[in-house]
N, C-alpha and C. Protein backbone atom coordinates (compact mmCIF):
# COMPACT_ATOMS: atom_id res chain seq x y z
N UNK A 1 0.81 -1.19 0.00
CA UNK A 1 0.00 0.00 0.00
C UNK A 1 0.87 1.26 0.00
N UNK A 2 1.85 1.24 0.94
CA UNK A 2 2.87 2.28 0.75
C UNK A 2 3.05 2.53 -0.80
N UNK A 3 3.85 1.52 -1.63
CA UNK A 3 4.16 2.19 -2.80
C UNK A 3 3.15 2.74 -4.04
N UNK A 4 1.95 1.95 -3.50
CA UNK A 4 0.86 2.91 -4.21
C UNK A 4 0.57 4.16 -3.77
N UNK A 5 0.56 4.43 -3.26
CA UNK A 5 0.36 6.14 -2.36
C UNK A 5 1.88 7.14 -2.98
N UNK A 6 3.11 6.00 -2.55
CA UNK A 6 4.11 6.59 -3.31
C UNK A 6 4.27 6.75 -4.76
N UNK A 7 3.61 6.00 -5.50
CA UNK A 7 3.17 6.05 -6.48
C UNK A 7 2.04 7.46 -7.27
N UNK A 8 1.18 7.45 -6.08
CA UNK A 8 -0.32 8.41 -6.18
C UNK A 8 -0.07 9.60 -6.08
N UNK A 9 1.61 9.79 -5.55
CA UNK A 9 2.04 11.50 -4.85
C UNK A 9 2.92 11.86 -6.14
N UNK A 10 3.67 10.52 -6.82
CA UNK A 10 4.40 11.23 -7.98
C UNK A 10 3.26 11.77 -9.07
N UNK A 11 2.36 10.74 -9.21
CA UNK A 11 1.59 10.96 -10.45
C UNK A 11 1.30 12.35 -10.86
N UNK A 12 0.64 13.52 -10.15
CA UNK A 12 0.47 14.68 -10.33
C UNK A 12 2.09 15.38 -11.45
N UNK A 13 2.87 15.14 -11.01
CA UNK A 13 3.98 15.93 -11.37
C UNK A 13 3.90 15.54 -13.28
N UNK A 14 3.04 14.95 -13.42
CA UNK A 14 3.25 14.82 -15.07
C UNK A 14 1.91 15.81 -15.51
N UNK A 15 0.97 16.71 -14.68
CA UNK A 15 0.06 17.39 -15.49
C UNK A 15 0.85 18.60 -15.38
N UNK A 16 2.10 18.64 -15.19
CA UNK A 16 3.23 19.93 -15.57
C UNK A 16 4.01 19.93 -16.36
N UNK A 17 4.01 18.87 -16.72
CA UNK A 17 5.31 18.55 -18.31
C UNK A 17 4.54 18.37 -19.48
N UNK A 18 5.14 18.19 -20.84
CA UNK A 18 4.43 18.13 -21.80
C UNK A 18 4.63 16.41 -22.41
N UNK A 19 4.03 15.59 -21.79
CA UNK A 19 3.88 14.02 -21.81
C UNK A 19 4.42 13.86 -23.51
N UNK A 20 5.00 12.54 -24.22
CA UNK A 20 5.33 11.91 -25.12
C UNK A 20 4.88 10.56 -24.98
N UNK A 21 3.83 10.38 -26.15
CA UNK A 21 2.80 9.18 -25.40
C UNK A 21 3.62 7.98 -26.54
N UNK A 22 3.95 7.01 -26.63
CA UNK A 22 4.26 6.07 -27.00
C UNK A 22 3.53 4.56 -26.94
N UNK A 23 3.86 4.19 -28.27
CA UNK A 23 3.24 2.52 -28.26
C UNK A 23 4.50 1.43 -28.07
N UNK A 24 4.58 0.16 -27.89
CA UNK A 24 5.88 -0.53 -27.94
C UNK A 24 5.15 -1.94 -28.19
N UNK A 25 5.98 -2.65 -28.65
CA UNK A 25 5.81 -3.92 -28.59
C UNK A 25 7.13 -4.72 -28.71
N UNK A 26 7.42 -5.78 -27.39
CA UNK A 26 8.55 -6.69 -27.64
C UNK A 26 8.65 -7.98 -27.91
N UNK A 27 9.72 -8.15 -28.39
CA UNK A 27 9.57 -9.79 -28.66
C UNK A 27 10.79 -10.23 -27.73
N UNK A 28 10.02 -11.37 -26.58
CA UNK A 28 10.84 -12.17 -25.81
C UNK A 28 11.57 -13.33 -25.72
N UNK A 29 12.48 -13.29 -25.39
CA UNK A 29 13.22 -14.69 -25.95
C UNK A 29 12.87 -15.48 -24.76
N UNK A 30 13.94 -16.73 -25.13
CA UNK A 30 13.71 -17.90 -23.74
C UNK A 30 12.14 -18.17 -23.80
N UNK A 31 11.66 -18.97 -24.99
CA UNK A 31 10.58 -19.84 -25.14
C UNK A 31 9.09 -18.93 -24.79
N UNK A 32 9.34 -17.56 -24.36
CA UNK A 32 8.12 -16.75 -24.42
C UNK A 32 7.92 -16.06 -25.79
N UNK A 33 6.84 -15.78 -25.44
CA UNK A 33 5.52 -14.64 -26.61
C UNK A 33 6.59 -13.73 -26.41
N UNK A 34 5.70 -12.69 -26.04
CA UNK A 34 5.34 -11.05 -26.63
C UNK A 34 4.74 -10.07 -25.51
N UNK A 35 5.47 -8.73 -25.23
CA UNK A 35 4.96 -7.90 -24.41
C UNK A 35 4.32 -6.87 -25.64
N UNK A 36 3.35 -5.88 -24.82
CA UNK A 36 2.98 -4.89 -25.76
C UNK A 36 2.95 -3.11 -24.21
N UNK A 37 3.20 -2.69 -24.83
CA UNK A 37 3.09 -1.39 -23.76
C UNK A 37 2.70 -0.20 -24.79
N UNK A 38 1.99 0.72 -23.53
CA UNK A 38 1.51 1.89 -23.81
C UNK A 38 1.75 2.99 -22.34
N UNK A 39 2.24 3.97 -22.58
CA UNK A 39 3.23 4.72 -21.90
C UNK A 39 3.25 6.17 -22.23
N UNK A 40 3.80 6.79 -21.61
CA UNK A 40 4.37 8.22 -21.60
C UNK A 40 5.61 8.87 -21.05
N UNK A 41 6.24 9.56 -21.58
CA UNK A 41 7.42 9.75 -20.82
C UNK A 41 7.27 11.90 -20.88
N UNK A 42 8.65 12.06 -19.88
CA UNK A 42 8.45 13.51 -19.94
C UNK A 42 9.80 14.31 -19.63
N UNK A 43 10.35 15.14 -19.78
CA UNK A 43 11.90 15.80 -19.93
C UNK A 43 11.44 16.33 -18.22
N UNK A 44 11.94 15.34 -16.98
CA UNK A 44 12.05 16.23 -15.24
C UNK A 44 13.27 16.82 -15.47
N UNK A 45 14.14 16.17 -16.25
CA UNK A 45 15.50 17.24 -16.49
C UNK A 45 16.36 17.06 -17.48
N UNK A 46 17.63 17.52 -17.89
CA UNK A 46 18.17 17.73 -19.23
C UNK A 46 18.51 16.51 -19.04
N UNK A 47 19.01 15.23 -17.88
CA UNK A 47 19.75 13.99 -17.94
C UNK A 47 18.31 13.28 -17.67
N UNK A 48 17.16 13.26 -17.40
CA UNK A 48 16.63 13.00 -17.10
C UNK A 48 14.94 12.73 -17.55
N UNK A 49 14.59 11.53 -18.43
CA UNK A 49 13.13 11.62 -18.61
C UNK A 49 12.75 10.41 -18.01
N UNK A 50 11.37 10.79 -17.45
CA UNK A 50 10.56 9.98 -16.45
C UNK A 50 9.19 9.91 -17.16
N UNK A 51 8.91 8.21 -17.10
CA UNK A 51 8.03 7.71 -17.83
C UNK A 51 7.00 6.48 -16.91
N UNK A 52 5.63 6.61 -17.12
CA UNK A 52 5.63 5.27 -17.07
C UNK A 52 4.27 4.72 -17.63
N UNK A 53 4.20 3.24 -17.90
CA UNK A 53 3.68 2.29 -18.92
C UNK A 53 2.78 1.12 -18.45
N UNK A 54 1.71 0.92 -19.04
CA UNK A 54 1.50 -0.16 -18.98
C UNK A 54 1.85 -1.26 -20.10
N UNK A 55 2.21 -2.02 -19.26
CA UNK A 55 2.59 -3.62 -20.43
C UNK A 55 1.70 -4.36 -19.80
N UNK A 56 1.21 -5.35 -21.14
CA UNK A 56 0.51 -6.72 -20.97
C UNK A 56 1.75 -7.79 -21.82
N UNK A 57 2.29 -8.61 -21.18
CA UNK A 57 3.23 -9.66 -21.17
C UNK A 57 2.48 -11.06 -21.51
N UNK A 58 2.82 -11.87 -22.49
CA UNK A 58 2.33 -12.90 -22.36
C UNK A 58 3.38 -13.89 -22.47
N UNK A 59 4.01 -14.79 -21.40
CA UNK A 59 5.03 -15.37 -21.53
C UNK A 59 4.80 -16.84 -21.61
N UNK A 60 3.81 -17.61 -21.84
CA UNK A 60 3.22 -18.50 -22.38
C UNK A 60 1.97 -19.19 -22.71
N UNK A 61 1.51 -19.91 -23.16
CA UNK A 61 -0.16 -20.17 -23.39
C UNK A 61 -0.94 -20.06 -22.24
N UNK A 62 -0.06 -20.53 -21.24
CA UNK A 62 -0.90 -20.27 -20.02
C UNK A 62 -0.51 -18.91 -19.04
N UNK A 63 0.79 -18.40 -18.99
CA UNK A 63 1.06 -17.33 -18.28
C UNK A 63 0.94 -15.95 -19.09
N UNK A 64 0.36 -15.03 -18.24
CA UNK A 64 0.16 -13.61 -18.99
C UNK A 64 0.27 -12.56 -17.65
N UNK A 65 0.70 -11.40 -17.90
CA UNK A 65 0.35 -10.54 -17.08
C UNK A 65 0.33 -9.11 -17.48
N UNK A 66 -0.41 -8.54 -16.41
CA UNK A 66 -0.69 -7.36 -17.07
C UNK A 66 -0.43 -5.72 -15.38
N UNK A 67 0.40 -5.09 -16.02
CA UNK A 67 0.83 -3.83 -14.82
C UNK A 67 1.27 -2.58 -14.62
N UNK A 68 1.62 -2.22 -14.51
CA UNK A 68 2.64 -0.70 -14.45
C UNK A 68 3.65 -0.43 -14.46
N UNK A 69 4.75 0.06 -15.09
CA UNK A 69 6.02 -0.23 -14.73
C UNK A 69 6.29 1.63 -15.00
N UNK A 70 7.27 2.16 -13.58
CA UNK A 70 7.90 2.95 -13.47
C UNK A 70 9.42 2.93 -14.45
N UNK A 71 9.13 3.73 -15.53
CA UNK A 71 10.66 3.39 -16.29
C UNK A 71 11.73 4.92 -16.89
N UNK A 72 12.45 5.50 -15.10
CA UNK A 72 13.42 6.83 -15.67
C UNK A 72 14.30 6.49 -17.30
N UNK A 73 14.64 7.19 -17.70
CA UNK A 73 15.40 6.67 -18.38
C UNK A 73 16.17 8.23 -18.66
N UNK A 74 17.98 7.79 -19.14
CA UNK A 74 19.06 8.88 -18.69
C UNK A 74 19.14 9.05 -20.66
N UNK A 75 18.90 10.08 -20.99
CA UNK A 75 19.29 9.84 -22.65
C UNK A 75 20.75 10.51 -22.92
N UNK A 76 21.32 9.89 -23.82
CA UNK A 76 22.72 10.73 -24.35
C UNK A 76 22.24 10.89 -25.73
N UNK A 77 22.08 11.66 -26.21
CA UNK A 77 22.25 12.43 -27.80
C UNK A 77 20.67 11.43 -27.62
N UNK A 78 20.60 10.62 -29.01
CA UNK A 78 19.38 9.88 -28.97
C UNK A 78 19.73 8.64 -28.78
N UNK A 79 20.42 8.00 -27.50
CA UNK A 79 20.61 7.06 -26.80
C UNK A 79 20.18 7.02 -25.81
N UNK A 80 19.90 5.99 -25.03
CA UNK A 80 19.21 6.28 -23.31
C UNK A 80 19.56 4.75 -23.05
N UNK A 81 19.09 4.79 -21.57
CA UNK A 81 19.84 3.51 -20.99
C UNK A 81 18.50 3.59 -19.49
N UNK A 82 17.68 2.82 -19.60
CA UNK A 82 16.69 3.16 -18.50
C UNK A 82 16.56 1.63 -17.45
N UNK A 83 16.60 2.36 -16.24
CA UNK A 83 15.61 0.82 -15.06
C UNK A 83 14.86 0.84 -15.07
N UNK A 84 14.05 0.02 -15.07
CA UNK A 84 12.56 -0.46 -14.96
C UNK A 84 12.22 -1.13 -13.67
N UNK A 85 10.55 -0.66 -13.39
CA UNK A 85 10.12 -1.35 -11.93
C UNK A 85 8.67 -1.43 -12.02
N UNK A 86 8.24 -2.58 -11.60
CA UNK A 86 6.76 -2.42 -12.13
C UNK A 86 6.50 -3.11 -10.83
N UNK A 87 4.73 -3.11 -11.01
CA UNK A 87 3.97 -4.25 -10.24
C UNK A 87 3.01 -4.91 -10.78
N UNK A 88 2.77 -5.85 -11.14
CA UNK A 88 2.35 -6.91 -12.34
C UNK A 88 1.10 -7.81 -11.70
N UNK A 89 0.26 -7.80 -11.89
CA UNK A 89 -0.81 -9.34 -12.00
C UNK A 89 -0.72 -10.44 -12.73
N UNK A 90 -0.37 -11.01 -12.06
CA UNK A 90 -0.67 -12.42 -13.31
C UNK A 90 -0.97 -13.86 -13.24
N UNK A 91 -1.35 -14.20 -14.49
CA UNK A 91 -2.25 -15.29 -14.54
C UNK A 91 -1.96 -16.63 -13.42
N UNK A 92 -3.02 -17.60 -13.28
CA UNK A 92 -2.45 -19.00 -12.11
C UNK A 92 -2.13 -18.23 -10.91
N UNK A 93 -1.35 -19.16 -10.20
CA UNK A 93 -1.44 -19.12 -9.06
C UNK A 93 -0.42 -18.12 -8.27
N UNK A 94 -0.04 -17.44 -9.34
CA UNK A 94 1.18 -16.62 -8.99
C UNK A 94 0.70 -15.26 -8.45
N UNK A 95 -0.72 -14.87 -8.81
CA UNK A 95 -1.71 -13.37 -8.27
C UNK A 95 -0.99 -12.14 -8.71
N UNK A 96 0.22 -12.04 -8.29
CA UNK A 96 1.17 -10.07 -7.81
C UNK A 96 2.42 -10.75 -7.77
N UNK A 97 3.10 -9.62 -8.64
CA UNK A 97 4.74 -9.68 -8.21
C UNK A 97 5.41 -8.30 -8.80
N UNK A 98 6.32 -8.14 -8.79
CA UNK A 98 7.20 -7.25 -8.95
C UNK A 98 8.44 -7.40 -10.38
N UNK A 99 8.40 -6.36 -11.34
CA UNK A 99 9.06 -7.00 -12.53
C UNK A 99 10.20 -5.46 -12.66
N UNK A 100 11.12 -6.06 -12.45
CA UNK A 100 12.22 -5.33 -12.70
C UNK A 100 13.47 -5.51 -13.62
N UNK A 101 14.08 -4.58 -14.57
CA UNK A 101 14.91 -4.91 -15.42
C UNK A 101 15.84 -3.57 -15.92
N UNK A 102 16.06 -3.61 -16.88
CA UNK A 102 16.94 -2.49 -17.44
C UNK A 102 16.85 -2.61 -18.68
N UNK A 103 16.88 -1.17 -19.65
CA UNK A 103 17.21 -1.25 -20.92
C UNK A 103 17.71 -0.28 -21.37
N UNK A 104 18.25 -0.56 -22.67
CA UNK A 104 18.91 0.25 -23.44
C UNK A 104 18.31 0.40 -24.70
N UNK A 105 17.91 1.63 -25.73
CA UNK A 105 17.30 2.41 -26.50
C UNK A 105 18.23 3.15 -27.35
N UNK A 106 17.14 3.57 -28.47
CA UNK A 106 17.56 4.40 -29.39
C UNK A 106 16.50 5.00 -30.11
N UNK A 107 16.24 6.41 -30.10
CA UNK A 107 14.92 6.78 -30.33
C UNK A 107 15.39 7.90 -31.47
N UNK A 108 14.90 8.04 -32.72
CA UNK A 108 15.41 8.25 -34.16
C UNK A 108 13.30 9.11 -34.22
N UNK A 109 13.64 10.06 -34.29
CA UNK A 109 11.70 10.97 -34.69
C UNK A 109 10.97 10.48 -34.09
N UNK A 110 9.95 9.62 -34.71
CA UNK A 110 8.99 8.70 -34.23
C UNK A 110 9.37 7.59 -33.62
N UNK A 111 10.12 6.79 -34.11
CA UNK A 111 10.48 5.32 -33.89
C UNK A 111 11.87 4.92 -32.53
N UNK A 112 11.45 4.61 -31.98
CA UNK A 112 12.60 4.20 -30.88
C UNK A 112 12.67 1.89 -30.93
N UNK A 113 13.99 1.78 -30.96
CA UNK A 113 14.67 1.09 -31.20
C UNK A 113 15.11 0.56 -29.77
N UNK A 114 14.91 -0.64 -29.52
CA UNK A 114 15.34 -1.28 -27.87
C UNK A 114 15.58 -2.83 -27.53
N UNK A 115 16.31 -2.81 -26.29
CA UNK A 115 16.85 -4.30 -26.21
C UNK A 115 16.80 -3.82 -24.12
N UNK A 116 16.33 -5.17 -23.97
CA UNK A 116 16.83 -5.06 -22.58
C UNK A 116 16.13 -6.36 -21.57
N UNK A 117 16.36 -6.26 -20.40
CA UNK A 117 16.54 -7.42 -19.85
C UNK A 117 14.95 -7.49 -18.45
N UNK A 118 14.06 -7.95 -18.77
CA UNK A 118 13.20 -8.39 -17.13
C UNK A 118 13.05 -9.40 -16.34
N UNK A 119 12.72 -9.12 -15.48
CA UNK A 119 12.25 -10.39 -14.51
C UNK A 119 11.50 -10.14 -13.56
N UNK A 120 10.64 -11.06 -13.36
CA UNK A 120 9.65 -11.22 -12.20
C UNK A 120 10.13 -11.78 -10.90
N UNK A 121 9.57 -11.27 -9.98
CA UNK A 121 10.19 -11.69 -8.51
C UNK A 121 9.70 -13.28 -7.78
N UNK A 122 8.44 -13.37 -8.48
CA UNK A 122 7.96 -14.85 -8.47
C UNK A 122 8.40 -15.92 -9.70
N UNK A 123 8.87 -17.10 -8.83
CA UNK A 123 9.40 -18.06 -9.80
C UNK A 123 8.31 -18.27 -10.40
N UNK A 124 8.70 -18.91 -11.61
CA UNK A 124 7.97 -19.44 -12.44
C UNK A 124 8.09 -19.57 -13.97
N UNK A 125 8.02 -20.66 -14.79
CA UNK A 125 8.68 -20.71 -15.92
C UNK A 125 8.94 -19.21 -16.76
N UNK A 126 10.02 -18.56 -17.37
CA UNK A 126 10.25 -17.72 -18.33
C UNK A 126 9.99 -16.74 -17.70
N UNK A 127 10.10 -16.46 -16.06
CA UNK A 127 9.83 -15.10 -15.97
C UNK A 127 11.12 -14.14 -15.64
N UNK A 128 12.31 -14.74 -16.58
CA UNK A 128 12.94 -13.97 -16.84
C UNK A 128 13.14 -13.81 -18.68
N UNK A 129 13.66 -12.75 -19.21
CA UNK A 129 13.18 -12.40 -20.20
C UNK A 129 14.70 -11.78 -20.77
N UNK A 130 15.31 -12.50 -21.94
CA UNK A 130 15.70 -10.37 -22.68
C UNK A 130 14.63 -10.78 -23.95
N UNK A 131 14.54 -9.33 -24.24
CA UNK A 131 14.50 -9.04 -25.11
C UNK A 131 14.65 -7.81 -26.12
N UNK A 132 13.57 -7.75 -27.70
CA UNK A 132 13.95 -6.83 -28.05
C UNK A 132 12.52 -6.34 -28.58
N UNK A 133 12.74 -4.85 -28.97
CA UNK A 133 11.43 -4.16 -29.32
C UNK A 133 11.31 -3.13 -29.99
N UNK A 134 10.28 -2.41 -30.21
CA UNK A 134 10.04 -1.47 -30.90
C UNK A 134 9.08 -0.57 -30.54
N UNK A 135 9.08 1.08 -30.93
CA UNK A 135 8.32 2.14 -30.16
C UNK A 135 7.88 3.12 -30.94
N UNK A 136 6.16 3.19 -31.59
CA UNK A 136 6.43 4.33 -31.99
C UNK A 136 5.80 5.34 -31.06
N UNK A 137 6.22 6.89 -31.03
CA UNK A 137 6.39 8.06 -30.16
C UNK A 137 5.12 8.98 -31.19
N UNK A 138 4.62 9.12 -30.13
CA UNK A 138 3.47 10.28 -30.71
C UNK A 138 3.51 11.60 -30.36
């Protein structure tokens, strides 16, 4: 409950920036599907844009999940290198967990270009992940 509230106190600070709404979709290796996200990000400072997304993950016929993920990310020229932190639902018996990772980007006009690494805090087949993806920026 804490980090939702901590969560509920940042949220405001994005009806002061001028949001960059984005689509993504990745493709996961290690015997999983496919994530898809929808997101926003925003310039809090010149090293600094703060974003965050929902993804729906489907990492096999039977496992899926769907959550939020908090994702800063540090850009150099049109490079960036971001952590990721989410909190996830998902399918069976697994209910809630926590999906954390890192990636690295390349965002060219519209289209951003990406590779990077997740995992879920609950075991369970493939819930670790790299992969790679694609973004377009609206």
């Amino acid at each position: 409950m804490k980090k939702f509230l901590c969560f509920l106190a940042l949220f405001p600070s994005i009806s002061f920036a001028e949001p960059n709404l984005y689509f993504g979709a990745d493709y996961l290796t290690n015997d999983s599907k496919y994530a898809l996200q929808y997101g926003f990000y925003f310039k809090a400072s010149p090293e600094l844009d703060f974003g965050y997304e929902w993804e729906y993950a489907q990492y096999s016929n039977d496992m899926h999940s769907l959550g939020i993920n908090i994702k800063p990310s540090f850009p150099h020229g049109d490079f960036y290198i971001a952590p990721i932190g989410g909190f996830h639902y998902f399918s069976g018996n697994v209910n809630a967990a926590f999906v954390y990772g890192a990636e690295v980007g390349y965002r060219y006009n519209a289209i951003t270009l990406r590779a990077g690494y997740k995992e879920a805090s609950e075991d369970f087949k493939n819930s670790d992940n790299v992969y790679v993806g694609a973004g377009i920026n609206f």
